[in-house]
PDB file of N, CA and C in Angstrom:
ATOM      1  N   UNK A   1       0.826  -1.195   0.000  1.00  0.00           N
ATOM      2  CA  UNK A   1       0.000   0.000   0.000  1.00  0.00           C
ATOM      3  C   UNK A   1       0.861   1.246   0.000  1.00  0.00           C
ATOM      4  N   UNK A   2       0.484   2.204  -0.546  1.00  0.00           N
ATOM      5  CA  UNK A   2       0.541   3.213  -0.606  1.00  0.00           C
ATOM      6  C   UNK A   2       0.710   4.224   0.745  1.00  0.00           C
ATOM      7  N   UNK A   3       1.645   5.057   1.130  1.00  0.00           N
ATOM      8  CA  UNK A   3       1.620   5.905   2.282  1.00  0.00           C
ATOM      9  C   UNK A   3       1.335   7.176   2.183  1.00  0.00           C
ATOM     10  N   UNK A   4       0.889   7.705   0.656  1.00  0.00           N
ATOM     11  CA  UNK A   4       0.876   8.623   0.629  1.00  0.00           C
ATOM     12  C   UNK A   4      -0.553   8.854   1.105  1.00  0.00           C
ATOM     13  N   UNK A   5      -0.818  10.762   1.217  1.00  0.00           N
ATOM     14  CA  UNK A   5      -1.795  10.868   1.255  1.00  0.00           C
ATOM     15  C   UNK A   5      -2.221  12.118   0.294  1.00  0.00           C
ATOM     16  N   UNK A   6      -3.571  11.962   0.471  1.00  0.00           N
ATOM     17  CA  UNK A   6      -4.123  13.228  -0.599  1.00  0.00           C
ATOM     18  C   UNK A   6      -4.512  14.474   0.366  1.00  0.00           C
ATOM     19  N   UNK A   7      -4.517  15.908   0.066  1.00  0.00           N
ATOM     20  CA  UNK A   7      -5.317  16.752   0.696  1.00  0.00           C
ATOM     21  C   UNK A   7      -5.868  17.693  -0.761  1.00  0.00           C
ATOM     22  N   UNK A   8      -6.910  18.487  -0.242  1.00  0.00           N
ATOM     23  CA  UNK A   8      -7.626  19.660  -0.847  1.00  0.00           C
ATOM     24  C   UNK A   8      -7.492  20.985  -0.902  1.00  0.00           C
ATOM     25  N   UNK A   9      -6.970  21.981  -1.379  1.00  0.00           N
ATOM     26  CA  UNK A   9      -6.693  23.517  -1.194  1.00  0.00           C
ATOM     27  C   UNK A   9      -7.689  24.174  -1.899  1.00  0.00           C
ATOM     28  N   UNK A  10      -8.675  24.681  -1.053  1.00  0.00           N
ATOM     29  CA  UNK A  10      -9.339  25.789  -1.931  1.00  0.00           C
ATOM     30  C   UNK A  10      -8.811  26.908  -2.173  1.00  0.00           C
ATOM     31  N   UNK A  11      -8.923  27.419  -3.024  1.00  0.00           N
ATOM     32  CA  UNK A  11      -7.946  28.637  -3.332  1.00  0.00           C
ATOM     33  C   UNK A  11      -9.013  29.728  -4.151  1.00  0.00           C
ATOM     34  N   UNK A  12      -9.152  31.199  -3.758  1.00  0.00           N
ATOM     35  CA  UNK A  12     -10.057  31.645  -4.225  1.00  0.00           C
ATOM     36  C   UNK A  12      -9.248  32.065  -5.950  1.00  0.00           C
ATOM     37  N   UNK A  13      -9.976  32.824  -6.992  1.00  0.00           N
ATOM     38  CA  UNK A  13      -9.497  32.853  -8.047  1.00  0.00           C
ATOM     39  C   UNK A  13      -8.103  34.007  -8.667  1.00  0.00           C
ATOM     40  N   UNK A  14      -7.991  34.847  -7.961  1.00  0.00           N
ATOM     41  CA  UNK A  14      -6.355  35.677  -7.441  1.00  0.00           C
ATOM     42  C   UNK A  14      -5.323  34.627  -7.075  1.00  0.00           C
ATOM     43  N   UNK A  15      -6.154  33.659  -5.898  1.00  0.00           N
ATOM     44  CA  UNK A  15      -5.001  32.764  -5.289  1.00  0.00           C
ATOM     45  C   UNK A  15      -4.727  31.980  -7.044  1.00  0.00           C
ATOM     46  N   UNK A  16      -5.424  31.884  -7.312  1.00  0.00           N
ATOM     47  CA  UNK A  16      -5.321  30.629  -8.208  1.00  0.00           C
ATOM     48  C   UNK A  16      -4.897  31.072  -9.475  1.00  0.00           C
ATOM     49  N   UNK A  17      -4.853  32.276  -9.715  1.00  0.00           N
ATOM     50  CA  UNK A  17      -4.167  32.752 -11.155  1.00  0.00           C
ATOM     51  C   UNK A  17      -2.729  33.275 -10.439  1.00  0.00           C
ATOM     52  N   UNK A  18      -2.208  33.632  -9.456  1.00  0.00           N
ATOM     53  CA  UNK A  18      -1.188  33.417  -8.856  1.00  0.00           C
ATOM     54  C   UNK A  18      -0.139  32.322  -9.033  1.00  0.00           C
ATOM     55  N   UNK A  19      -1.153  31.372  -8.552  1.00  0.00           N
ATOM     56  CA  UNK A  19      -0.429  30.003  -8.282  1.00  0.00           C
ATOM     57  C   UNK A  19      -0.088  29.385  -9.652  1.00  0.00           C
ATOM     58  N   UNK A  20      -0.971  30.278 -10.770  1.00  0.00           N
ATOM     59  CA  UNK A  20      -0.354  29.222 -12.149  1.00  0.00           C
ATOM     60  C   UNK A  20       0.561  30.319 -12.831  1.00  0.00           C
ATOM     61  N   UNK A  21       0.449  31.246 -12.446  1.00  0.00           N
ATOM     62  CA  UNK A  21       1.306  32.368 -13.316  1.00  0.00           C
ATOM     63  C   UNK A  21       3.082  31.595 -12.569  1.00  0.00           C
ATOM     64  N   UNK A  22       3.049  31.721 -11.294  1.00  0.00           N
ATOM     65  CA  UNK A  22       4.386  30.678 -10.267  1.00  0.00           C
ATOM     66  C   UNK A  22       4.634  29.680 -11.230  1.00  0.00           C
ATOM     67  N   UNK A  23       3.680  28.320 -11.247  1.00  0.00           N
ATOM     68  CA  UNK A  23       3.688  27.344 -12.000  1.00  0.00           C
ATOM     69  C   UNK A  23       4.556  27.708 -13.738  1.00  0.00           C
ATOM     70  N   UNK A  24       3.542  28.441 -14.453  1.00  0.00           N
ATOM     71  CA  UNK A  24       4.096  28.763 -15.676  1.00  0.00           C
ATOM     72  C   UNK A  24       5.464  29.143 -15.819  1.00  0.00           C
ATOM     73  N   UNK A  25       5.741  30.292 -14.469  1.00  0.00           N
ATOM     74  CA  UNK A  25       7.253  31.267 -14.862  1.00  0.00           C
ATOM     75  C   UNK A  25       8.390  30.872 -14.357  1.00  0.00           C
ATOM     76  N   UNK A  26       8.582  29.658 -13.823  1.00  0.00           N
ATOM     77  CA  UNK A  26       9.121  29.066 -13.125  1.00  0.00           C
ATOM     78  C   UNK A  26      10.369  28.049 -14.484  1.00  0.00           C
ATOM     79  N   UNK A  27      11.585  28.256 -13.930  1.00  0.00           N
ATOM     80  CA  UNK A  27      12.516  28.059 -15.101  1.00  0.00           C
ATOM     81  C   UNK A  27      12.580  26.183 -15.249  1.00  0.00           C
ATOM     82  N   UNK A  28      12.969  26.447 -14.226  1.00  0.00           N
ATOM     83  CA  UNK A  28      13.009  24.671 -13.485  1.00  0.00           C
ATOM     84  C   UNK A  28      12.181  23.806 -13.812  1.00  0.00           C
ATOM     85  N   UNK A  29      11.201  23.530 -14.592  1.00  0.00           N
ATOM     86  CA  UNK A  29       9.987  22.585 -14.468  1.00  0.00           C
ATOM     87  C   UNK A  29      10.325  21.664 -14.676  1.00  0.00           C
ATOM     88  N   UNK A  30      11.510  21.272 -15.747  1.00  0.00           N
ATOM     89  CA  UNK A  30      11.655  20.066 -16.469  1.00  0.00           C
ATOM     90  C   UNK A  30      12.348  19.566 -14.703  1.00  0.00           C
ATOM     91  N   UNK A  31      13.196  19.477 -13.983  1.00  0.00           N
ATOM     92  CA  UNK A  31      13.630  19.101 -12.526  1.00  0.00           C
ATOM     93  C   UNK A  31      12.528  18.440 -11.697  1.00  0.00           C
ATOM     94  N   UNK A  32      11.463  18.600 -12.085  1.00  0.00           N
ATOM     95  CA  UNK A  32      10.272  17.895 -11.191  1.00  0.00           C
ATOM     96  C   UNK A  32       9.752  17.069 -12.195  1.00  0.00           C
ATOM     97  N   UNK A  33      10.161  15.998 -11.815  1.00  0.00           N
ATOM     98  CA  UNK A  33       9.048  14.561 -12.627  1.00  0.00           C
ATOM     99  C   UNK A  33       7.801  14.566 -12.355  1.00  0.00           C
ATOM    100  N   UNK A  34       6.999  14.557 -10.984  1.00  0.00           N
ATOM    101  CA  UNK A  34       5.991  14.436 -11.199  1.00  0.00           C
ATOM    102  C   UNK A  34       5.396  15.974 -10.720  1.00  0.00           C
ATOM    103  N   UNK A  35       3.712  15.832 -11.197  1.00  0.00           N
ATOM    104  CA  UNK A  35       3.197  17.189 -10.323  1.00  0.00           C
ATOM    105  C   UNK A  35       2.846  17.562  -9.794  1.00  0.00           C
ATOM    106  N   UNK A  36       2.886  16.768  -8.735  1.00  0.00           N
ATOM    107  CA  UNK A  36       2.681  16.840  -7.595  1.00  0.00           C
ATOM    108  C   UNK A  36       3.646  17.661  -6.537  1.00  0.00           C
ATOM    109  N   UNK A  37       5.454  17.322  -7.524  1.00  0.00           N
ATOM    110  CA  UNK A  37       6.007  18.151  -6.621  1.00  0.00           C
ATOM    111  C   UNK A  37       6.354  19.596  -7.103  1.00  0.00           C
ATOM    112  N   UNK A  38       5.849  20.050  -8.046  1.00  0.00           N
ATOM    113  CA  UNK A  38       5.836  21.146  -9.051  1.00  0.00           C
ATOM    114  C   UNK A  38       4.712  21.741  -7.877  1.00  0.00           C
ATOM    115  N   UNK A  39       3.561  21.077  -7.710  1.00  0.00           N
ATOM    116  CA  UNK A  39       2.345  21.869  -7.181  1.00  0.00           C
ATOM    117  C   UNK A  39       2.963  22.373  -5.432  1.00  0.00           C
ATOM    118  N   UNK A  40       3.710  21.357  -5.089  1.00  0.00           N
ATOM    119  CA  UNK A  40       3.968  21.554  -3.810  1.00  0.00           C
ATOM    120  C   UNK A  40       4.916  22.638  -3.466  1.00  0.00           C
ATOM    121  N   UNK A  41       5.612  22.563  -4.477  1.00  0.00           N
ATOM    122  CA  UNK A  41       6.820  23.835  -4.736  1.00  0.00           C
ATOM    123  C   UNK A  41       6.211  24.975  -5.020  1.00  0.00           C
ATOM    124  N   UNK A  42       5.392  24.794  -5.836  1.00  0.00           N
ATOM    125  CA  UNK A  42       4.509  26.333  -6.019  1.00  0.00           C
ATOM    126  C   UNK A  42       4.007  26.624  -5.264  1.00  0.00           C
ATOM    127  N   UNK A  43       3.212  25.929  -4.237  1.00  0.00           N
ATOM    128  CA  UNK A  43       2.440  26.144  -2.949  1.00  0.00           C
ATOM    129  C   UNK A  43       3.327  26.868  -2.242  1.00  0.00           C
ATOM    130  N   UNK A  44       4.683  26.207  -1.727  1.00  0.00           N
ATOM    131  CA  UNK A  44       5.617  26.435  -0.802  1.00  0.00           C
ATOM    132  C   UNK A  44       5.861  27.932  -0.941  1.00  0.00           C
ATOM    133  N   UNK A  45       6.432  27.915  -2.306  1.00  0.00           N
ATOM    134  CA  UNK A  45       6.844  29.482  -2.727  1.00  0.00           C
ATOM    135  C   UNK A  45       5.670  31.062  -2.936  1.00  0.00           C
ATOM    136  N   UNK A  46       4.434  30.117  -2.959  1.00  0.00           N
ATOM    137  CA  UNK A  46       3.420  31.098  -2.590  1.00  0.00           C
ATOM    138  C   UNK A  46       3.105  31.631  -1.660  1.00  0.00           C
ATOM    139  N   UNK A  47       3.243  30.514  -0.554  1.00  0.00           N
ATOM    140  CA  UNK A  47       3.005  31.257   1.060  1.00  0.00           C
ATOM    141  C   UNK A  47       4.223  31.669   1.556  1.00  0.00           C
ATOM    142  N   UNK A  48       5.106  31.772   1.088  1.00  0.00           N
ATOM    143  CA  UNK A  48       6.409  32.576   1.294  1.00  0.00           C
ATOM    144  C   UNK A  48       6.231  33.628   0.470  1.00  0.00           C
ATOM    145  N   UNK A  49       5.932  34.008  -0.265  1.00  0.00           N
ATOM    146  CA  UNK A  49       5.609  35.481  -0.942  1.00  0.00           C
ATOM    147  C   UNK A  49       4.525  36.029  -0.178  1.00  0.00           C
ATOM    148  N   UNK A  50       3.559  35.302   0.314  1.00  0.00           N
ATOM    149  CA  UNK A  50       2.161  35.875   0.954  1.00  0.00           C
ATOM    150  C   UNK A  50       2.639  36.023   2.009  1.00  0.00           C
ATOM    151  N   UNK A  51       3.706  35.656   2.790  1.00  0.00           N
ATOM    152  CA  UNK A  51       4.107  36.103   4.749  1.00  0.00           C
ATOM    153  C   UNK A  51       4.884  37.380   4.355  1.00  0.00           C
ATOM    154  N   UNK A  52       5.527  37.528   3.437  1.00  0.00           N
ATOM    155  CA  UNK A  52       6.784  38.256   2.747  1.00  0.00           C
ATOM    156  C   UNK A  52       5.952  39.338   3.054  1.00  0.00           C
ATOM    157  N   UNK A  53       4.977  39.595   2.124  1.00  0.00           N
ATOM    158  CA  UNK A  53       4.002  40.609   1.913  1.00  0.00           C
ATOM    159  C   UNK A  53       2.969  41.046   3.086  1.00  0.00           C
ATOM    160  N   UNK A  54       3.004  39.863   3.592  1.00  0.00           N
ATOM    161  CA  UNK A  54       2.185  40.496   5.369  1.00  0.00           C
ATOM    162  C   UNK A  54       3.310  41.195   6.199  1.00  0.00           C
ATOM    163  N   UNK A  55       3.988  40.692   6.229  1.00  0.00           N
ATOM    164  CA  UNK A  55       5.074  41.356   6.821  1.00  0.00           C
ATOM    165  C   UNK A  55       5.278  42.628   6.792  1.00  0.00           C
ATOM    166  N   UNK A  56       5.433  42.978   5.257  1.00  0.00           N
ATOM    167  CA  UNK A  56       5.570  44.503   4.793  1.00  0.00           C
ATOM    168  C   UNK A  56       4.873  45.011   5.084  1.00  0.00           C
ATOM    169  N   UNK A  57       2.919  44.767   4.554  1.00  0.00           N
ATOM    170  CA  UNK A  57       1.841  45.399   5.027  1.00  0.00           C
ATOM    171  C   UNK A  57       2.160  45.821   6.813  1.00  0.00           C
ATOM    172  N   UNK A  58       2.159  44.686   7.769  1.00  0.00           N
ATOM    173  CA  UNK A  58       2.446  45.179   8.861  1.00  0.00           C
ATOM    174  C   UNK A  58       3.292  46.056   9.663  1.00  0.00           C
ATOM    175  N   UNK A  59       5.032  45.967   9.016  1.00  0.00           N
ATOM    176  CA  UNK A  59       5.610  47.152   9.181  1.00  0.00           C
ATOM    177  C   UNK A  59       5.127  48.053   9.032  1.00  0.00           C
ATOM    178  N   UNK A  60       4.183  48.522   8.078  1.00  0.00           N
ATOM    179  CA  UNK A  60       3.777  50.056   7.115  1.00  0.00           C
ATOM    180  C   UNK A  60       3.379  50.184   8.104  1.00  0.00           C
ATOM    181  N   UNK A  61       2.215  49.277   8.448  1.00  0.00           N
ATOM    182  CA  UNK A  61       0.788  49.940   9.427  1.00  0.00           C
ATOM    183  C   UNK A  61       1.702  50.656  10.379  1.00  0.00           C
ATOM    184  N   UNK A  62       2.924  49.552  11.542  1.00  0.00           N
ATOM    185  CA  UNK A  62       3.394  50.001  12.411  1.00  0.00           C
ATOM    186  C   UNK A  62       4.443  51.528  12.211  1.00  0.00           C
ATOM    187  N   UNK A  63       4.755  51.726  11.444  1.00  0.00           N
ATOM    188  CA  UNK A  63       5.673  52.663  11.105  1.00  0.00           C
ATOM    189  C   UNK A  63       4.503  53.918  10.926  1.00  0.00           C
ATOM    190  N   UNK A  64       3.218  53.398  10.292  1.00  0.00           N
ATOM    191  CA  UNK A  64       2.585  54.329   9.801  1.00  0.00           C
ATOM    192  C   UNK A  64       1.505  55.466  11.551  1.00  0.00           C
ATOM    193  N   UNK A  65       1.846  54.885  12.426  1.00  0.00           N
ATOM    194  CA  UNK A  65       1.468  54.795  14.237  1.00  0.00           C
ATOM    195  C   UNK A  65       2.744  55.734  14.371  1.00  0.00           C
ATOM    196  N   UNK A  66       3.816  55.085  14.176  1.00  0.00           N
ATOM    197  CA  UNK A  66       4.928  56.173  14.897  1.00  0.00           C
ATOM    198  C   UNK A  66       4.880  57.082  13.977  1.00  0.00           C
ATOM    199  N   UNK A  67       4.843  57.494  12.828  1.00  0.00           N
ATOM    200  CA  UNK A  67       4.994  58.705  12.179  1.00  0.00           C
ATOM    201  C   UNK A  67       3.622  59.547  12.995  1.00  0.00           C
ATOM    202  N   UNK A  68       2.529  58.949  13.148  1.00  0.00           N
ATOM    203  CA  UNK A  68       1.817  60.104  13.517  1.00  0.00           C
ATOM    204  C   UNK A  68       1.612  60.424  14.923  1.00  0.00           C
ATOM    205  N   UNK A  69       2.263  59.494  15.541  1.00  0.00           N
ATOM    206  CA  UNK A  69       2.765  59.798  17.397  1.00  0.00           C
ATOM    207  C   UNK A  69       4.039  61.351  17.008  1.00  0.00           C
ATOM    208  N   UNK A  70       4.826  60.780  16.151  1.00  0.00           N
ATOM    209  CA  UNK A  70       5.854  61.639  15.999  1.00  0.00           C
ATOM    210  C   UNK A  70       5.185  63.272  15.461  1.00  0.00           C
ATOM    211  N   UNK A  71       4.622  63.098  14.396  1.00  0.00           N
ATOM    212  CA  UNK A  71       4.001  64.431  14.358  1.00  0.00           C
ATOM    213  C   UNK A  71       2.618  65.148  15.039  1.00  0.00           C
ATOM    214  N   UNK A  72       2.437  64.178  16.132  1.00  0.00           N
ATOM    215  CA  UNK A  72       1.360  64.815  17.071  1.00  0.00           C
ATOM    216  C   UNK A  72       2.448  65.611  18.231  1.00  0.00           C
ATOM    217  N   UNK A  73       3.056  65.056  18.350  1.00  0.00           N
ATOM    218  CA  UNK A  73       4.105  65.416  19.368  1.00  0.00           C
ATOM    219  C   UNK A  73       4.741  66.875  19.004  1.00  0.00           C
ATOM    220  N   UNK A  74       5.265  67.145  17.590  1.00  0.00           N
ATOM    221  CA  UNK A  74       5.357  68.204  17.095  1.00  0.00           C
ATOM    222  C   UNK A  74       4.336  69.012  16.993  1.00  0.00           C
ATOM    223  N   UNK A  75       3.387  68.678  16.730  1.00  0.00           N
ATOM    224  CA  UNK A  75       2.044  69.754  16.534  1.00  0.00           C
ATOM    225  C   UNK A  75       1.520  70.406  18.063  1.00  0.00           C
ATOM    226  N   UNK A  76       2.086  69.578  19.175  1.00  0.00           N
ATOM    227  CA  UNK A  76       1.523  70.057  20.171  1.00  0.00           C
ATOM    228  C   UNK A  76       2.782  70.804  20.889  1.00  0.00           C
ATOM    229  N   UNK A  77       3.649  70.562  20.479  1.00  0.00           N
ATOM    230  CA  UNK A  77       5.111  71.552  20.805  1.00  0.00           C
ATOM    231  C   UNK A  77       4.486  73.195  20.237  1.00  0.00           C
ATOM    232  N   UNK A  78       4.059  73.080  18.983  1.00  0.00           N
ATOM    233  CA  UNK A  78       3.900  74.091  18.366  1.00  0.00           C
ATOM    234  C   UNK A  78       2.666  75.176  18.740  1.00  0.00           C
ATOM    235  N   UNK A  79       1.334  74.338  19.086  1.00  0.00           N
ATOM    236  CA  UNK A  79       0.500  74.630  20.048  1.00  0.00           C
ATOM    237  C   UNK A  79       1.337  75.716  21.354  1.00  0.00           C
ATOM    238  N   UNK A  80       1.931  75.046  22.234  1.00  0.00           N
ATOM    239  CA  UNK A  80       2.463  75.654  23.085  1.00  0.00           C
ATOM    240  C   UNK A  80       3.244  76.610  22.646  1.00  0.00           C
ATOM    241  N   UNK A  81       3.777  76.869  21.954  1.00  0.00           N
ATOM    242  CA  UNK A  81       4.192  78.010  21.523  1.00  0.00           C
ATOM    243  C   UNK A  81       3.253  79.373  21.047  1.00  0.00           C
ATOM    244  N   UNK A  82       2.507  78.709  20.281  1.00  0.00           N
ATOM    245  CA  UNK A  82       1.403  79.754  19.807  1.00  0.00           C
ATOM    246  C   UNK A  82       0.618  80.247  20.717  1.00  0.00           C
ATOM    247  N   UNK A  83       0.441  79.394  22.057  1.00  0.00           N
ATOM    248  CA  UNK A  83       0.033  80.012  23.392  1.00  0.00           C
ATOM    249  C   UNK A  83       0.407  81.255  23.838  1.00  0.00           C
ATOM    250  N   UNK A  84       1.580  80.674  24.319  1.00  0.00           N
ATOM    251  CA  UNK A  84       2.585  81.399  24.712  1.00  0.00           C
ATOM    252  C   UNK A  84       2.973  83.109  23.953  1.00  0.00           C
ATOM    253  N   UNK A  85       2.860  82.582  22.651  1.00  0.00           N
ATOM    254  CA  UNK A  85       2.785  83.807  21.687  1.00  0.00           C
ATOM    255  C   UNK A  85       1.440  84.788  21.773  1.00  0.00           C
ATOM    256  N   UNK A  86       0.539  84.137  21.788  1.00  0.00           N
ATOM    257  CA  UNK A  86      -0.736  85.402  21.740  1.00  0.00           C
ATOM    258  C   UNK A  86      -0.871  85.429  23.342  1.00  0.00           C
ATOM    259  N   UNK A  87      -0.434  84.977  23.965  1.00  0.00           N
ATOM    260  CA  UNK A  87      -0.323  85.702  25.268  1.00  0.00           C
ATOM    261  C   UNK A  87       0.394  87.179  25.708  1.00  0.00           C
ATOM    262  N   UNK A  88       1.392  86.459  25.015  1.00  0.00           N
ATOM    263  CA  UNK A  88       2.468  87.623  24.909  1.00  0.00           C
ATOM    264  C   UNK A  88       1.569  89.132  24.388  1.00  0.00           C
ATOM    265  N   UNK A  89       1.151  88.892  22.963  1.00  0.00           N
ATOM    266  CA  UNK A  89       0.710  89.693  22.194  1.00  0.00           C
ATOM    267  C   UNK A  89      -0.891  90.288  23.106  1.00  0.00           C
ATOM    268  N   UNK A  90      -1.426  89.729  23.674  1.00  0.00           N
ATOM    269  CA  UNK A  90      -2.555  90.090  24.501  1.00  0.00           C
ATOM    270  C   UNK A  90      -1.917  90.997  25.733  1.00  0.00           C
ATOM    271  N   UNK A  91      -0.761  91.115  26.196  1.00  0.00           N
ATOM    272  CA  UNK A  91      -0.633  91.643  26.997  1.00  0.00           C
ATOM    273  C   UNK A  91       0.318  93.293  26.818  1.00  0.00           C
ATOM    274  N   UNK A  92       0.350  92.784  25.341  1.00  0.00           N
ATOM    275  CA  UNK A  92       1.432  94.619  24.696  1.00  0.00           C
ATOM    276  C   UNK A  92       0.446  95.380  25.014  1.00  0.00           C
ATOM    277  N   UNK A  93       0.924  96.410  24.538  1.00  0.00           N
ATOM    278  CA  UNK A  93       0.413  97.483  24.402  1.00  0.00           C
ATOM    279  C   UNK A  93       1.102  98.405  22.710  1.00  0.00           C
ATOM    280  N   UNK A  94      -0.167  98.217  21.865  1.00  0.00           N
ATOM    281  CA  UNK A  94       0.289  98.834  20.195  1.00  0.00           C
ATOM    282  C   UNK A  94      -0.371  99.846  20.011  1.00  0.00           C
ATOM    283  N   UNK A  95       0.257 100.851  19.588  1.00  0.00           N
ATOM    284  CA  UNK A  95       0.012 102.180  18.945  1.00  0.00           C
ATOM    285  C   UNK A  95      -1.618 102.090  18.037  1.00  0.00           C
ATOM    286  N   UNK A  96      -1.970 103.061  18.705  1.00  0.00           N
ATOM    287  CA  UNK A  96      -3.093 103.315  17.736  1.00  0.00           C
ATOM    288  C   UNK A  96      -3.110 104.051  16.487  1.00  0.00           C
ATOM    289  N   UNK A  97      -4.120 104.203  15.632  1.00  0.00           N
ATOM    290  CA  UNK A  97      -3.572 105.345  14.329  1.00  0.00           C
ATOM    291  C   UNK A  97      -3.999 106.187  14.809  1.00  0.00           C
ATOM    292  N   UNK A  98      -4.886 106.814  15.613  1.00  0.00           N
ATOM    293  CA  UNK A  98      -5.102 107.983  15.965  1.00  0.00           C
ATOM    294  C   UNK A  98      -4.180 108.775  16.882  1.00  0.00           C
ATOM    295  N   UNK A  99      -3.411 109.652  16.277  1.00  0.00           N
ATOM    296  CA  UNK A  99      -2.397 110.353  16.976  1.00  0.00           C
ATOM    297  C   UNK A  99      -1.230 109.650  18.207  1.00  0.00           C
ATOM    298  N   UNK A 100      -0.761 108.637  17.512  1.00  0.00           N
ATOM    299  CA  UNK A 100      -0.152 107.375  18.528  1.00  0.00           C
ATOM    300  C   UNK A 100      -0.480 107.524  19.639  1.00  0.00           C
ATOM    301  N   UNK A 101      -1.750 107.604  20.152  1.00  0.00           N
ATOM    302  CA  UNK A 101      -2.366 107.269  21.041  1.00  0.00           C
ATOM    303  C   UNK A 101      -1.717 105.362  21.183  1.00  0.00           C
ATOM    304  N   UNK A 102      -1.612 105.079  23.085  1.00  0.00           N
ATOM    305  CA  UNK A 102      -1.440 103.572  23.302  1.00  0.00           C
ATOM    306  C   UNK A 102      -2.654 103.553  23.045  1.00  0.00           C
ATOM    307  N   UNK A 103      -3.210 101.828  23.091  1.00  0.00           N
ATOM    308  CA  UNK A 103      -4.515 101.499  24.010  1.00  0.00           C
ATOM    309  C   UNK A 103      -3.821  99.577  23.912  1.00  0.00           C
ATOM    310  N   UNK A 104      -4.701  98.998  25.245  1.00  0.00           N
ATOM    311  CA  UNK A 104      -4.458  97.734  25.402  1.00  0.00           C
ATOM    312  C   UNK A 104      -5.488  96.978  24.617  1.00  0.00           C
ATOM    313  N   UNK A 105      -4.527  95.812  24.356  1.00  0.00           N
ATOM    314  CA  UNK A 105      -5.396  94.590  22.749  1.00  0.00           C
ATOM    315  C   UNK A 105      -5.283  93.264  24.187  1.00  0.00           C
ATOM    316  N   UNK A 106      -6.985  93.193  24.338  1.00  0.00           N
ATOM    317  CA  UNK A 106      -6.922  91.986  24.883  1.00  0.00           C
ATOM    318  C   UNK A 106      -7.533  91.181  23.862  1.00  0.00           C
ATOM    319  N   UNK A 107      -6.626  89.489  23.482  1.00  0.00           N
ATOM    320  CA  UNK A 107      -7.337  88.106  22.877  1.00  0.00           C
ATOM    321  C   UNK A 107      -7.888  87.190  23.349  1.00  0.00           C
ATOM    322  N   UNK A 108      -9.308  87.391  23.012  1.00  0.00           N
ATOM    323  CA  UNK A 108     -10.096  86.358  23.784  1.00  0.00           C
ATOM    324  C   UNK A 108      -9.623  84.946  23.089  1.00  0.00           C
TER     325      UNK A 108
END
C-alpha cells in the first residue's frame, strides 16, 4: 500500500491565477518529474511570498502609528508656543492710528 496521502486547497481565483502564473514562470519545471512536486513547490513558494508581503503590510501599518505619534508630538510643541505667543501679544500694548495714542489689545 501506498503511504501517501491526498489533501484539498481551496484557493479563491487571485489565489489561483497566482499560483499558475508561479507554476508557468518558473525556469526549473523540467527538474520535477511528477506534479505533484511542481504543485507543492509552487504552494511552498506562494506562502512565502504571501508572509513576505504580510510582513511589509504590517511594518507600514506600524511605522505608519509612529509617524503620527511623531508628528502629534510636534504639533503640540507648536500649540504651546502659539500660546505662549498670543499671550504675549494680549498683553502689549500697540500704537493706535489715531495720533499714537497707546490702548491695550486683549485676545479672547
Amino acid at each position: 500500500m501506498s503511504s501517501s496521502k491526498k489533501f484539498k486547497i481551496t484557493l479563491s481565483k487571485a489565489q489561483k491565477n497566482d499560483l499558475i502564473n508561479i507554476i508557468v514562470n518558473r525556469r526549473s519545471i523540467k527538474k520535477y518529474k511528477k506534479n505533484s512536486k511542481l504543485i507543492k513547490a509552487s504552494l511552498i513558494q506562494y506562502i512565502k511570498v504571501k508572509n513576505k508581503l504580510d510582513k511589509l503590510k504590517k511594518g507600514y501599518v506600524e511605522m505608519a502609528e509612529i509617524n503620527l505619534n511623531i508628528c502629534e508630538m510636534g504639533f503640540a510643541e507648536d500649540m504651546v508656543v502659539l500660546k505662549e505667543y498670543e499671550a504675549k501679544l494680549a498683553e502689549s500694548d500697540l500704537p493706535d492710528d489715531n495720533c499714537s495714542k497707546k490702548r491695550r489689545y486683549i485676545l479672547c
